[in-house]
PDB file of N, CA and C in Angstrom:
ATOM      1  N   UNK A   1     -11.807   0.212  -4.561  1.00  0.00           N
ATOM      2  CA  UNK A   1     -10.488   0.027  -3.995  1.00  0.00           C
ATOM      3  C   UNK A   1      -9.452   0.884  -4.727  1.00  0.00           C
ATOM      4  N   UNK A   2      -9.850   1.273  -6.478  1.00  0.00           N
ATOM      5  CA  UNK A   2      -9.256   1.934  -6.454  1.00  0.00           C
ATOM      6  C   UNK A   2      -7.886   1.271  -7.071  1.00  0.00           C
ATOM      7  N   UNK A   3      -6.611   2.188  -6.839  1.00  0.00           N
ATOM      8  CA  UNK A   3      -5.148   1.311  -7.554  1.00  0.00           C
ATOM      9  C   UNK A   3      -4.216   1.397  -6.106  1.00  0.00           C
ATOM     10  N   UNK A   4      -4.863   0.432  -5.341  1.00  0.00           N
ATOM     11  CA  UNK A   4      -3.760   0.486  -4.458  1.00  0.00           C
ATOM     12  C   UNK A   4      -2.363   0.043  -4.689  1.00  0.00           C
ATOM     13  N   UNK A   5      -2.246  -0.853  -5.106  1.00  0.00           N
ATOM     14  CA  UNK A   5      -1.074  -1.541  -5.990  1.00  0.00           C
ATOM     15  C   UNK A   5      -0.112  -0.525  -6.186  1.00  0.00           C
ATOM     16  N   UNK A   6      -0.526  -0.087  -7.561  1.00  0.00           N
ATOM     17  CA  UNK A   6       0.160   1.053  -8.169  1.00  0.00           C
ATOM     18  C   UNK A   6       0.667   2.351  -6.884  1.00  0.00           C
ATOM     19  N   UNK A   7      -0.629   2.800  -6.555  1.00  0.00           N
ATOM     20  CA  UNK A   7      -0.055   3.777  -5.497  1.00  0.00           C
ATOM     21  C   UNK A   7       1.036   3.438  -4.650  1.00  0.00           C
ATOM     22  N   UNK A   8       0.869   2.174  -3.977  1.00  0.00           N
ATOM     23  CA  UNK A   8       2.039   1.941  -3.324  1.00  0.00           C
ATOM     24  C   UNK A   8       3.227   1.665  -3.766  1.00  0.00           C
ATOM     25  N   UNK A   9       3.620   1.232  -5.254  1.00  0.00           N
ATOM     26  CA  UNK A   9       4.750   1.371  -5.785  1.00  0.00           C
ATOM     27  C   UNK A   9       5.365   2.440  -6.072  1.00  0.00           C
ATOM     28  N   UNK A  10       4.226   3.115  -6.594  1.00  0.00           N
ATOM     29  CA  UNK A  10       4.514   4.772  -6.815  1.00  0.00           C
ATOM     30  C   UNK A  10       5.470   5.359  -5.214  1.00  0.00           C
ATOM     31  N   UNK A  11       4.806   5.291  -4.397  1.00  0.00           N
ATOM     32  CA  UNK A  11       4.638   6.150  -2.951  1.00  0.00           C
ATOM     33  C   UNK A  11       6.214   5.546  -2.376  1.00  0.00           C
ATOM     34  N   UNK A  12       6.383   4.228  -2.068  1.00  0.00           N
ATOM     35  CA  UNK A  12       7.673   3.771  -2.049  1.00  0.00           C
ATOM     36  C   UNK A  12       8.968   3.990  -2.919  1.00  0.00           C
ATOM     37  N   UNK A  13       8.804   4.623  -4.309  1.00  0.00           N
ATOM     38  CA  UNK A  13       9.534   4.518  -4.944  1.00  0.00           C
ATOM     39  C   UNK A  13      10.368   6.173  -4.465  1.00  0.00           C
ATOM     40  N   UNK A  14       9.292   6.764  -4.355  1.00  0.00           N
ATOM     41  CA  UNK A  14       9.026   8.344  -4.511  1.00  0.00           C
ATOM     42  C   UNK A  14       9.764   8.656  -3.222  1.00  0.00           C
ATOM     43  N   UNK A  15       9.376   7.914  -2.212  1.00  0.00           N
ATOM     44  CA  UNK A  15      10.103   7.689  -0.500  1.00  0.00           C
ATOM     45  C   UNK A  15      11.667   7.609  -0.394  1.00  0.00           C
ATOM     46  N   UNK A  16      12.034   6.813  -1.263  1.00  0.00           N
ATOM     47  CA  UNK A  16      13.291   6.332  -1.576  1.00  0.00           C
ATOM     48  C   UNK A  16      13.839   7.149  -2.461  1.00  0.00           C
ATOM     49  N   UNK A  17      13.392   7.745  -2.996  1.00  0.00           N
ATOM     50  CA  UNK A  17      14.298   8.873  -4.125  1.00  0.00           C
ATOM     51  C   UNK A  17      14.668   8.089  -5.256  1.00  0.00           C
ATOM     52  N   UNK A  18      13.711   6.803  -5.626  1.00  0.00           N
ATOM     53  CA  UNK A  18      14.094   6.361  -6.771  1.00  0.00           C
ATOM     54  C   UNK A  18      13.596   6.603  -8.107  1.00  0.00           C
ATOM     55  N   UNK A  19      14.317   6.723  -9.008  1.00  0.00           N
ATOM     56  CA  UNK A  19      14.187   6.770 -10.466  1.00  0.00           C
ATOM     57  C   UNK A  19      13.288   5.796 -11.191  1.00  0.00           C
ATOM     58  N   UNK A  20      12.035   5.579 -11.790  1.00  0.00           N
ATOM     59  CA  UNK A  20      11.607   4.555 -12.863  1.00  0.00           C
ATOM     60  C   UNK A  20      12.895   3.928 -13.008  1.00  0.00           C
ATOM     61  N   UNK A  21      13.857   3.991 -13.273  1.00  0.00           N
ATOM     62  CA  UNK A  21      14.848   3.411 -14.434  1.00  0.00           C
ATOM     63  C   UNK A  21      15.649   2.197 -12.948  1.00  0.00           C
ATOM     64  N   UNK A  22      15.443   2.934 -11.723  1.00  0.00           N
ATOM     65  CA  UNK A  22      16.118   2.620 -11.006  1.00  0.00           C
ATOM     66  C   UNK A  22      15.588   1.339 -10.249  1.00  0.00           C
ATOM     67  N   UNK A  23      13.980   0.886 -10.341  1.00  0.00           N
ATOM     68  CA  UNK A  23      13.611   0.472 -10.032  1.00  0.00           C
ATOM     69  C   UNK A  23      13.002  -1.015 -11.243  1.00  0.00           C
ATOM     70  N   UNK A  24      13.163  -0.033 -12.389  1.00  0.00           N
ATOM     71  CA  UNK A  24      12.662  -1.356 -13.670  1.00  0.00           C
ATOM     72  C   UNK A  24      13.868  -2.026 -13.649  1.00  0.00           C
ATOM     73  N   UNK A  25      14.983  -1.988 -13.764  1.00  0.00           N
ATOM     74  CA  UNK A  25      16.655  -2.775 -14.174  1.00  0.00           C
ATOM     75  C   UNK A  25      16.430  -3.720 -13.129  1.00  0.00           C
ATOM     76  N   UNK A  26      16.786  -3.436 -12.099  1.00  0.00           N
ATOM     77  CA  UNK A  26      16.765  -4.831 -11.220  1.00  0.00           C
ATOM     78  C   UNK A  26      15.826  -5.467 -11.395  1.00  0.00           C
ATOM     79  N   UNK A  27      14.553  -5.092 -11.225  1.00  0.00           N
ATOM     80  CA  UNK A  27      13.083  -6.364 -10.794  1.00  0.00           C
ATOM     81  C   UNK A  27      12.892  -6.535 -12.450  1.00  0.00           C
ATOM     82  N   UNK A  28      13.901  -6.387 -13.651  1.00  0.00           N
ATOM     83  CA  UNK A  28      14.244  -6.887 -14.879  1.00  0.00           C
ATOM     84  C   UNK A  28      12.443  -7.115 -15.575  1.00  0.00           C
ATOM     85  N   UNK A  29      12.016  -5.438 -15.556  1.00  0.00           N
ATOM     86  CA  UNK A  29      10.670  -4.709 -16.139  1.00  0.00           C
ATOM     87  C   UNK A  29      11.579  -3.822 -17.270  1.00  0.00           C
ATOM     88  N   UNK A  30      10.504  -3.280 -17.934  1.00  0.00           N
ATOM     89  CA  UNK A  30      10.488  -2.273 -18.670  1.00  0.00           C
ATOM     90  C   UNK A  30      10.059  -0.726 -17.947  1.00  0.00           C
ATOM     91  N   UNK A  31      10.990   0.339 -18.063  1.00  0.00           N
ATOM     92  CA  UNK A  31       9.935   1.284 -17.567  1.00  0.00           C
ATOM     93  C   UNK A  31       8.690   1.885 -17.678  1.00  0.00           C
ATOM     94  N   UNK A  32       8.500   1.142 -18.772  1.00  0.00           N
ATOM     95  CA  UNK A  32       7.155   1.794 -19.438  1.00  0.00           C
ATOM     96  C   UNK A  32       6.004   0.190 -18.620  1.00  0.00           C
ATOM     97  N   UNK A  33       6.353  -0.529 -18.544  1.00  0.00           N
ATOM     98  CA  UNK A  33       5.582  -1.342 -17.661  1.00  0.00           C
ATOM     99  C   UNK A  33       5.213  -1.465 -16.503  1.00  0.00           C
ATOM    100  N   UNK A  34       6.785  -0.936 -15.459  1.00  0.00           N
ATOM    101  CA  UNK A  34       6.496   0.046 -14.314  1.00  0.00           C
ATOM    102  C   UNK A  34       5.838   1.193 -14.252  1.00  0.00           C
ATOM    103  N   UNK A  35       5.724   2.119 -15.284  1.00  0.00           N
ATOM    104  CA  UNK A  35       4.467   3.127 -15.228  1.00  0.00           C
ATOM    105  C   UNK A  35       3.549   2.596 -15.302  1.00  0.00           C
ATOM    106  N   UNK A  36       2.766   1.587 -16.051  1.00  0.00           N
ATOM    107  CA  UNK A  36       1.219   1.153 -16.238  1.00  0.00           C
ATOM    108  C   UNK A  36       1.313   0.562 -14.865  1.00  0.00           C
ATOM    109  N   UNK A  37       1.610  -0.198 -14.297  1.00  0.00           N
ATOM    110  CA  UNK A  37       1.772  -0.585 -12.757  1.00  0.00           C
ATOM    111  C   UNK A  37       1.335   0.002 -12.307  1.00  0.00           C
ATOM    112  N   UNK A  38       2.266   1.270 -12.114  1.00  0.00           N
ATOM    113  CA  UNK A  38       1.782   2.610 -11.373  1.00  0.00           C
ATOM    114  C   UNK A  38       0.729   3.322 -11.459  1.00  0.00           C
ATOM    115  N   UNK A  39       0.424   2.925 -12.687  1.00  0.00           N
ATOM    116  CA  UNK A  39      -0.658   3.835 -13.078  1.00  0.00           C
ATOM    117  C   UNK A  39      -2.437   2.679 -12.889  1.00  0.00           C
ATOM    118  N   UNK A  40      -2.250   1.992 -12.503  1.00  0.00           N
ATOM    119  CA  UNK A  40      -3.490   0.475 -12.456  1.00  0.00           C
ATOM    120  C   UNK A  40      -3.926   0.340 -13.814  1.00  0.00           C
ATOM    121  N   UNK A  41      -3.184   0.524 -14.770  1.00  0.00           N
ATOM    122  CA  UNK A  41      -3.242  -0.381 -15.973  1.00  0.00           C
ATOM    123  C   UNK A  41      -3.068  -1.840 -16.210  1.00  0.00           C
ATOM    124  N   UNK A  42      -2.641  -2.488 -15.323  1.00  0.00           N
ATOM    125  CA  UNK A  42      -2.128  -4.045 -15.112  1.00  0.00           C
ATOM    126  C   UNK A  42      -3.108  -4.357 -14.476  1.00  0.00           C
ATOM    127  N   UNK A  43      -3.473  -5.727 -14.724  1.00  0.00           N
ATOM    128  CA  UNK A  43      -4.741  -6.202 -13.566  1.00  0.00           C
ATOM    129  C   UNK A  43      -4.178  -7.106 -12.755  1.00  0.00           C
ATOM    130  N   UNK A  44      -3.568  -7.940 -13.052  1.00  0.00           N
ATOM    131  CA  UNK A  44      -3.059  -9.053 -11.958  1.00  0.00           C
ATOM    132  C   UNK A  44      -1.537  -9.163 -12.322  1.00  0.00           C
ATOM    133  N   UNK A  45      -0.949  -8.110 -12.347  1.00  0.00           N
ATOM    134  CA  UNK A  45       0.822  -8.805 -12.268  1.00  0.00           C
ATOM    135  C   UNK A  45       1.442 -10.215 -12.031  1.00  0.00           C
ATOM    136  N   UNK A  46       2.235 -10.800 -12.602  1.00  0.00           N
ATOM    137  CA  UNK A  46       2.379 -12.112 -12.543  1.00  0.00           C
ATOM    138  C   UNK A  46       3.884 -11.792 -11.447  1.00  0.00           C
ATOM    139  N   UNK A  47       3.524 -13.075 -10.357  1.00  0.00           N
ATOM    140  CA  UNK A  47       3.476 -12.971  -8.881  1.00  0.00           C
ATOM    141  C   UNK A  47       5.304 -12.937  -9.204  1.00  0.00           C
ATOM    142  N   UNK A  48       5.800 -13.398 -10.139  1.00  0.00           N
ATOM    143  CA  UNK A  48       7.366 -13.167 -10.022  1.00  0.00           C
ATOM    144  C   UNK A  48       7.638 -11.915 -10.166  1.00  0.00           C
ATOM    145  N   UNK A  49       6.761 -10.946 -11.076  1.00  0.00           N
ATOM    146  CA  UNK A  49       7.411  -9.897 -11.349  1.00  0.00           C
ATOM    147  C   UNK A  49       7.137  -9.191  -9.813  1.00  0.00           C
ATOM    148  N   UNK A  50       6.147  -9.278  -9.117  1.00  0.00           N
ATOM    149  CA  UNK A  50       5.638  -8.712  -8.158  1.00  0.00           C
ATOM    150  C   UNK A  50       7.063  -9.050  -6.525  1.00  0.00           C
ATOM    151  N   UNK A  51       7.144 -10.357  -6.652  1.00  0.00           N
ATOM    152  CA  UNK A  51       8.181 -10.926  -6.339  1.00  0.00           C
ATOM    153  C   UNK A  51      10.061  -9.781  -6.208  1.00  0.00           C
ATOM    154  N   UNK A  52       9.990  -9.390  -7.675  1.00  0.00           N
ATOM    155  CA  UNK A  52      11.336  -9.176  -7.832  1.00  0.00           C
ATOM    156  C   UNK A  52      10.974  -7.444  -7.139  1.00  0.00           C
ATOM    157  N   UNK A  53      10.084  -6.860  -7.286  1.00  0.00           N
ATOM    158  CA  UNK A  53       9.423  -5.635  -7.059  1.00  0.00           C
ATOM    159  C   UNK A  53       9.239  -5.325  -5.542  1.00  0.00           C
ATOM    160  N   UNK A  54       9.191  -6.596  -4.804  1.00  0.00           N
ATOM    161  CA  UNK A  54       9.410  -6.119  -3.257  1.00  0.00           C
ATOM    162  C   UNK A  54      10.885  -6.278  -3.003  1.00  0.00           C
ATOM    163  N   UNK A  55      11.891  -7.313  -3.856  1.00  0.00           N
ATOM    164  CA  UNK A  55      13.277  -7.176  -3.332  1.00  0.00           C
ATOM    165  C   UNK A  55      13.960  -5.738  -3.656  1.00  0.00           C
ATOM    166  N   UNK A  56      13.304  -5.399  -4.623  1.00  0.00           N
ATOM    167  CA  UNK A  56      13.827  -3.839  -5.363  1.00  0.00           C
ATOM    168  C   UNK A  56      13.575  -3.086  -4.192  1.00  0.00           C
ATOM    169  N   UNK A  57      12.198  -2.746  -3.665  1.00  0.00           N
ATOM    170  CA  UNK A  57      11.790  -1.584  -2.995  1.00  0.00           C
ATOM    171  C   UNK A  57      11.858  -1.870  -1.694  1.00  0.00           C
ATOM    172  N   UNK A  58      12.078  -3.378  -1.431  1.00  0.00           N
ATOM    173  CA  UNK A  58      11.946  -3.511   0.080  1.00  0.00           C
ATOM    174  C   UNK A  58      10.560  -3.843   1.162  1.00  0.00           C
ATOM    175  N   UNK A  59       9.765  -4.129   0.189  1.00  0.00           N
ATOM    176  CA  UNK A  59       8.412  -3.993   0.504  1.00  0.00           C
ATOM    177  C   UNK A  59       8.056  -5.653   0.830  1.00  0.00           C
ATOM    178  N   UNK A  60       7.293  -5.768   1.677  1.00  0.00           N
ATOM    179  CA  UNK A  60       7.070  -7.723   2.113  1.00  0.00           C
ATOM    180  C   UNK A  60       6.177  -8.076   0.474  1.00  0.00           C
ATOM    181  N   UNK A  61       6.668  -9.032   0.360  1.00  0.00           N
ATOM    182  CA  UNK A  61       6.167  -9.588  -0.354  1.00  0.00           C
ATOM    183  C   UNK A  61       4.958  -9.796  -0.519  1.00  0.00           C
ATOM    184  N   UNK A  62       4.199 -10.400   0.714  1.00  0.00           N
ATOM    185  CA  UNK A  62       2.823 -11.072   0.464  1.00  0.00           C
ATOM    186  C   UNK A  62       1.817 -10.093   0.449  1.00  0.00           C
ATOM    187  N   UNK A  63       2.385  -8.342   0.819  1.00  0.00           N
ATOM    188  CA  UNK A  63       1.721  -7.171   0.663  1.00  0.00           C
ATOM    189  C   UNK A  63       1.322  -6.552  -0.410  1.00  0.00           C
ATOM    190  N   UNK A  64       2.555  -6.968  -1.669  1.00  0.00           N
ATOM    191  CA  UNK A  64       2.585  -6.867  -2.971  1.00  0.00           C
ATOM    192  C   UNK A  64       1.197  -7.500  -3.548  1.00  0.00           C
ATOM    193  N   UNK A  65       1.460  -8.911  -2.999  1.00  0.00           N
ATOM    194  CA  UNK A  65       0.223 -10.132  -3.524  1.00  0.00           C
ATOM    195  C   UNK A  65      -0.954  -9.371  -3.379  1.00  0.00           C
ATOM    196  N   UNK A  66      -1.611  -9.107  -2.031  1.00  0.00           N
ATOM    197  CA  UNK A  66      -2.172  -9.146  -1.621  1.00  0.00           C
ATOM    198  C   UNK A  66      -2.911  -7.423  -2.430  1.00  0.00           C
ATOM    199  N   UNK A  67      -2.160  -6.769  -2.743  1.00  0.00           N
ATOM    200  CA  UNK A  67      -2.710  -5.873  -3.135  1.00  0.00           C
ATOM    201  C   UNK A  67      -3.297  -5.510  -4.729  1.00  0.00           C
ATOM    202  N   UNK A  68      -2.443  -6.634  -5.079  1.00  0.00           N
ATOM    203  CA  UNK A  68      -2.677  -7.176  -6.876  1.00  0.00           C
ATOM    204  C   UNK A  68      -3.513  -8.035  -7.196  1.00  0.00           C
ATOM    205  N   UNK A  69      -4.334  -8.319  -5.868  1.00  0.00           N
ATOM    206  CA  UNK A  69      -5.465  -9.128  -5.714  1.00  0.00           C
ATOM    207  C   UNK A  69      -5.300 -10.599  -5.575  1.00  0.00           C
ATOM    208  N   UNK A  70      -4.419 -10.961  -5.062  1.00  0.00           N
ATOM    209  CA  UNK A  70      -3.694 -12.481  -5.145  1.00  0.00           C
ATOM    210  C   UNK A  70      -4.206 -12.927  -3.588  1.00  0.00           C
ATOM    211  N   UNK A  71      -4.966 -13.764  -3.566  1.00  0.00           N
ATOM    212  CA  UNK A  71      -5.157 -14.415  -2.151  1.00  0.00           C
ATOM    213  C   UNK A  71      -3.972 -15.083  -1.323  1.00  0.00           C
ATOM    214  N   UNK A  72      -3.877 -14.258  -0.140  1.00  0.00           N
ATOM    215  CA  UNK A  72      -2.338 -14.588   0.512  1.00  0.00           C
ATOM    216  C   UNK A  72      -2.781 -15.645   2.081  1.00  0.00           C
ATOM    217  N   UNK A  73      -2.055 -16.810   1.621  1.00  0.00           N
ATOM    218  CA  UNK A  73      -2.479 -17.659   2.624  1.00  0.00           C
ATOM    219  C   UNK A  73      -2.697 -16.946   3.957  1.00  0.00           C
ATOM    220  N   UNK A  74      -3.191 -18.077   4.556  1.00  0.00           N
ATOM    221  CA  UNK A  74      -3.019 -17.448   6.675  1.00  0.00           C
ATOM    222  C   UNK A  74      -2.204 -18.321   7.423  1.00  0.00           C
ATOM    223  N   UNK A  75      -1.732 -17.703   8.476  1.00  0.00           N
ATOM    224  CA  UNK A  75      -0.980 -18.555   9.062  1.00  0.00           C
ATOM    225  C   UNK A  75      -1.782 -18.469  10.556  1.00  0.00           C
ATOM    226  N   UNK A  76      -2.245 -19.711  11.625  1.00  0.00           N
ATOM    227  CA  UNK A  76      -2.851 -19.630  12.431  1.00  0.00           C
ATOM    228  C   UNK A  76      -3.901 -18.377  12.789  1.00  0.00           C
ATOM    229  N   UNK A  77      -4.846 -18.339  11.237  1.00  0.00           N
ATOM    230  CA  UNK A  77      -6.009 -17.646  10.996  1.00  0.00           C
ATOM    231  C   UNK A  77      -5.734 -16.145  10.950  1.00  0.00           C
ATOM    232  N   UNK A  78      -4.312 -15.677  11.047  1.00  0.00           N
ATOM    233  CA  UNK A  78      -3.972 -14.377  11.084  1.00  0.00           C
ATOM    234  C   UNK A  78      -3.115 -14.144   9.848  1.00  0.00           C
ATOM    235  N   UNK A  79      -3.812 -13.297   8.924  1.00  0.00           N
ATOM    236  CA  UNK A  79      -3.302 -13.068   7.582  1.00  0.00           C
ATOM    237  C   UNK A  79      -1.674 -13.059   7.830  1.00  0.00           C
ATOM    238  N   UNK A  80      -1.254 -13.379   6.393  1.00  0.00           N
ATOM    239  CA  UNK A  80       0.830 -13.611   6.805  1.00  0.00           C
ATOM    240  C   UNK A  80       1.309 -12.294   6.230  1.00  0.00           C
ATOM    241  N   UNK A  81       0.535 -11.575   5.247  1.00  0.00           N
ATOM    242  CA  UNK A  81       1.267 -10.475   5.098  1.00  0.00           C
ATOM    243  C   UNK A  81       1.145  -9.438   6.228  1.00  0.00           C
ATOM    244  N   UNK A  82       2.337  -8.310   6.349  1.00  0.00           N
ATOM    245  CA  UNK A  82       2.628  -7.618   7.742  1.00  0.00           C
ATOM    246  C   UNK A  82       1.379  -6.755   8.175  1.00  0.00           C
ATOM    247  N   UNK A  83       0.687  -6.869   9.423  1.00  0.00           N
ATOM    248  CA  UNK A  83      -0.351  -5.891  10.139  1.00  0.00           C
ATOM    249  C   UNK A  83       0.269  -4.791   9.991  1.00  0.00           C
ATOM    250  N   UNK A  84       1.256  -4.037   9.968  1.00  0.00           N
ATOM    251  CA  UNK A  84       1.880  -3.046  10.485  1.00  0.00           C
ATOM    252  C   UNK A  84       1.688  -2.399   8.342  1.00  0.00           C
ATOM    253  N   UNK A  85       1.441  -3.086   7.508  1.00  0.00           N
ATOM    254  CA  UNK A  85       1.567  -2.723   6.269  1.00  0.00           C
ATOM    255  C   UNK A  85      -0.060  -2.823   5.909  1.00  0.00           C
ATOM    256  N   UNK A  86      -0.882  -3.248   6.482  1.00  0.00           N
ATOM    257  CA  UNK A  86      -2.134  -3.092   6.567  1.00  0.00           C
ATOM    258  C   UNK A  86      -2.505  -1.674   7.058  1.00  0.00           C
ATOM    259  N   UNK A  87      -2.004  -1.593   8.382  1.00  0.00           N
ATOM    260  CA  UNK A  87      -2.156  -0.090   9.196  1.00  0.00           C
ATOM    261  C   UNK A  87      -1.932   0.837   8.145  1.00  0.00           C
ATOM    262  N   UNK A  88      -0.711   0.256   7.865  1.00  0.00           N
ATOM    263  CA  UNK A  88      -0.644   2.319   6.322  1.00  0.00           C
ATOM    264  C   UNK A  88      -1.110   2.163   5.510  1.00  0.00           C
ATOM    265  N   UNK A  89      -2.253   1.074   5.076  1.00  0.00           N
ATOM    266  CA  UNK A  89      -2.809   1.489   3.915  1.00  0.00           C
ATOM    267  C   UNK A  89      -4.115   1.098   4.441  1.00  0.00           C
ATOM    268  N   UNK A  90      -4.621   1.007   5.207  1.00  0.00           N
ATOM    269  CA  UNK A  90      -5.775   1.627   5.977  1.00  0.00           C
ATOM    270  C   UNK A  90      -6.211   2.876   6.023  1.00  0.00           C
ATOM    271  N   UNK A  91      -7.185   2.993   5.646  1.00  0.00           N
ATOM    272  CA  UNK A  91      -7.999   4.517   5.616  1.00  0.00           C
ATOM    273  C   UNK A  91      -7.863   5.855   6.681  1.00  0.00           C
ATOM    274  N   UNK A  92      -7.627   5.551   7.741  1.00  0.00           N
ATOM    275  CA  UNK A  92      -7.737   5.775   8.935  1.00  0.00           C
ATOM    276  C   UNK A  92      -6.128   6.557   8.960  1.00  0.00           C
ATOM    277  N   UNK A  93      -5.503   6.774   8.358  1.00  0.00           N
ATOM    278  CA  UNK A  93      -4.463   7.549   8.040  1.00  0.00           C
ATOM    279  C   UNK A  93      -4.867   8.479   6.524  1.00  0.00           C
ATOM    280  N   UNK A  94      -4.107   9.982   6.672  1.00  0.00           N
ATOM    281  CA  UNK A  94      -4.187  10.400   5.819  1.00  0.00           C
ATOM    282  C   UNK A  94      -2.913   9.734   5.084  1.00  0.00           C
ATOM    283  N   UNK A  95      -2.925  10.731   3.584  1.00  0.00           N
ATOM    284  CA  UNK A  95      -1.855  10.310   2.623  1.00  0.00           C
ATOM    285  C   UNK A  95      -0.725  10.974   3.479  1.00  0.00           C
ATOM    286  N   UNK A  96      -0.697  11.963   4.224  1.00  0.00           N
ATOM    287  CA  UNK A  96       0.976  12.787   4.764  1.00  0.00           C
ATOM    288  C   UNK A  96       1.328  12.069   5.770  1.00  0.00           C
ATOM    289  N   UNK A  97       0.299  11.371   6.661  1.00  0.00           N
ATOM    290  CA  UNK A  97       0.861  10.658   7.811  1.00  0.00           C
ATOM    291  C   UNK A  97       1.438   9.357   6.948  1.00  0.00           C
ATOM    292  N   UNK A  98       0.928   8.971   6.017  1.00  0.00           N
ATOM    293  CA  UNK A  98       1.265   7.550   5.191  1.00  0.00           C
ATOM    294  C   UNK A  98       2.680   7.494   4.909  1.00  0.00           C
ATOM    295  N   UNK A  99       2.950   8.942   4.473  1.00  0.00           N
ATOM    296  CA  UNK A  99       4.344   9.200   3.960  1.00  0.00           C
ATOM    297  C   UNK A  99       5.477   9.525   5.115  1.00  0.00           C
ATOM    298  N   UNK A 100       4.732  10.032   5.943  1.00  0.00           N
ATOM    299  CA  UNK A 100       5.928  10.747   6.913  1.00  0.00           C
ATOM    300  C   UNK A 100       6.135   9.151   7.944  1.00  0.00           C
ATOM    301  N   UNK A 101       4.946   7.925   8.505  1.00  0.00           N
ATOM    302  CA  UNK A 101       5.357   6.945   7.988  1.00  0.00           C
ATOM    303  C   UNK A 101       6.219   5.912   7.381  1.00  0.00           C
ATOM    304  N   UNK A 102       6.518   6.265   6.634  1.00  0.00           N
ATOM    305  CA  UNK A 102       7.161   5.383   5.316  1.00  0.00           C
ATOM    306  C   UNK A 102       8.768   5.959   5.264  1.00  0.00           C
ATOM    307  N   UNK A 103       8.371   6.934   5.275  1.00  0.00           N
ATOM    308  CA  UNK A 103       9.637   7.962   4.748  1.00  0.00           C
ATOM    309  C   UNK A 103      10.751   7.271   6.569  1.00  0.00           C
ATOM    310  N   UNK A 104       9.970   7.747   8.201  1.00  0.00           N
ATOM    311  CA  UNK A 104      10.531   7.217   9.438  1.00  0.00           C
ATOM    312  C   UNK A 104      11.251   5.543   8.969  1.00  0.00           C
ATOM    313  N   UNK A 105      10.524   4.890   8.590  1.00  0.00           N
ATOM    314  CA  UNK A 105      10.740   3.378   8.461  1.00  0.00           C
ATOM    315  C   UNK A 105      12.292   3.565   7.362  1.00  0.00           C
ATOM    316  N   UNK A 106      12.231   4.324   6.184  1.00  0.00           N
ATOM    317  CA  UNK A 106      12.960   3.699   5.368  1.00  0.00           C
ATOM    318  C   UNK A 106      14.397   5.075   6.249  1.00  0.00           C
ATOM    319  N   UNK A 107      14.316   5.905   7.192  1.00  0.00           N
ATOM    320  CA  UNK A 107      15.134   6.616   7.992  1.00  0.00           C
ATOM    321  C   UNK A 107      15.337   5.260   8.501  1.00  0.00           C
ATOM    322  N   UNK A 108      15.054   4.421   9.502  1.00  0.00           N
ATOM    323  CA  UNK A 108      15.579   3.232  10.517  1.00  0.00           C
ATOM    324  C   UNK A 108      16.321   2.736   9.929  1.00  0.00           C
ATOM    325  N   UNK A 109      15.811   2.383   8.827  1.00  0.00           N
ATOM    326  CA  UNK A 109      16.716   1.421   7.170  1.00  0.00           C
ATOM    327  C   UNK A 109      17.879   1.253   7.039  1.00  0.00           C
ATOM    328  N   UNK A 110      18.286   2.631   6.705  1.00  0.00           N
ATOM    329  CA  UNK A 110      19.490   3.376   6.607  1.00  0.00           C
ATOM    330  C   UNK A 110      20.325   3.711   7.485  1.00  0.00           C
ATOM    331  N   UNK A 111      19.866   4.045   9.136  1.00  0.00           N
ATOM    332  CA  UNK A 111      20.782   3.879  10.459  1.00  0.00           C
ATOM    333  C   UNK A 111      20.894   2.717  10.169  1.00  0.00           C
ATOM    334  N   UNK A 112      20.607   1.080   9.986  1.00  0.00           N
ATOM    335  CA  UNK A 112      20.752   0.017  10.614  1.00  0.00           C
ATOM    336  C   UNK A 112      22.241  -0.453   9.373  1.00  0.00           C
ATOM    337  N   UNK A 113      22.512  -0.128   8.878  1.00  0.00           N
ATOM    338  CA  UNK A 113      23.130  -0.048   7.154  1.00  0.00           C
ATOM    339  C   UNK A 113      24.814   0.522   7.379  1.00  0.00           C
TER     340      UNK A 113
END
């Protein structure tokens, strides 16, 4: 599997034009702890910090969980974190469609703002 985790913090952060620094202050990390993150040095992040890390980046929450290896309930047998956040990190996309992707979504973001 690999560091999906990390990658996707990385990849979101990178989307957004944010800074390490910009992203450790609020979700109240260290930057050097947000790099091992990034980097899959962490094995199971503890679910608050993971928590404060989707309000930072914007990212659903239970996607965070779910990728830090945290079993994310179901709701009427259909996983609760977003299908649509499954799809981009599904194989079946390259990494440029992932981004160009990501990059459209956090464009909508910003019209709606």
């Amino acid at each position: 599997m690999g560091n999906a985790l990390g990658d996707q913090l990385r990849e979101v952060r990178q989307i957004r034009g944010l800074a390490l620094k910009a992203v450790a202050e609020p979700a109240k990390i260290s930057i050097a702890y947000l790099q091992k993150l990034e980097g899959g040095d962490v094995q199971q992040p503890n679910p608050n910090v993971l928590h404060r890390l989707a309000k930072v980046l914007e990212i659903p929450y239970p996607t965070l969980m779910e990728l830090a290896g945290y079993v994310v309930p179901e709701k009427d047998g259909v996983l609760a974190a977003n299908t649509f956040d499954h799809a981009l990190s599904s194989s079946d996309l390259t990494e440029e469609e992932r981004r160009a992707v990501a990059a459209f979504i956090a464009h909508l973001r910003d019209q709606r703002r």
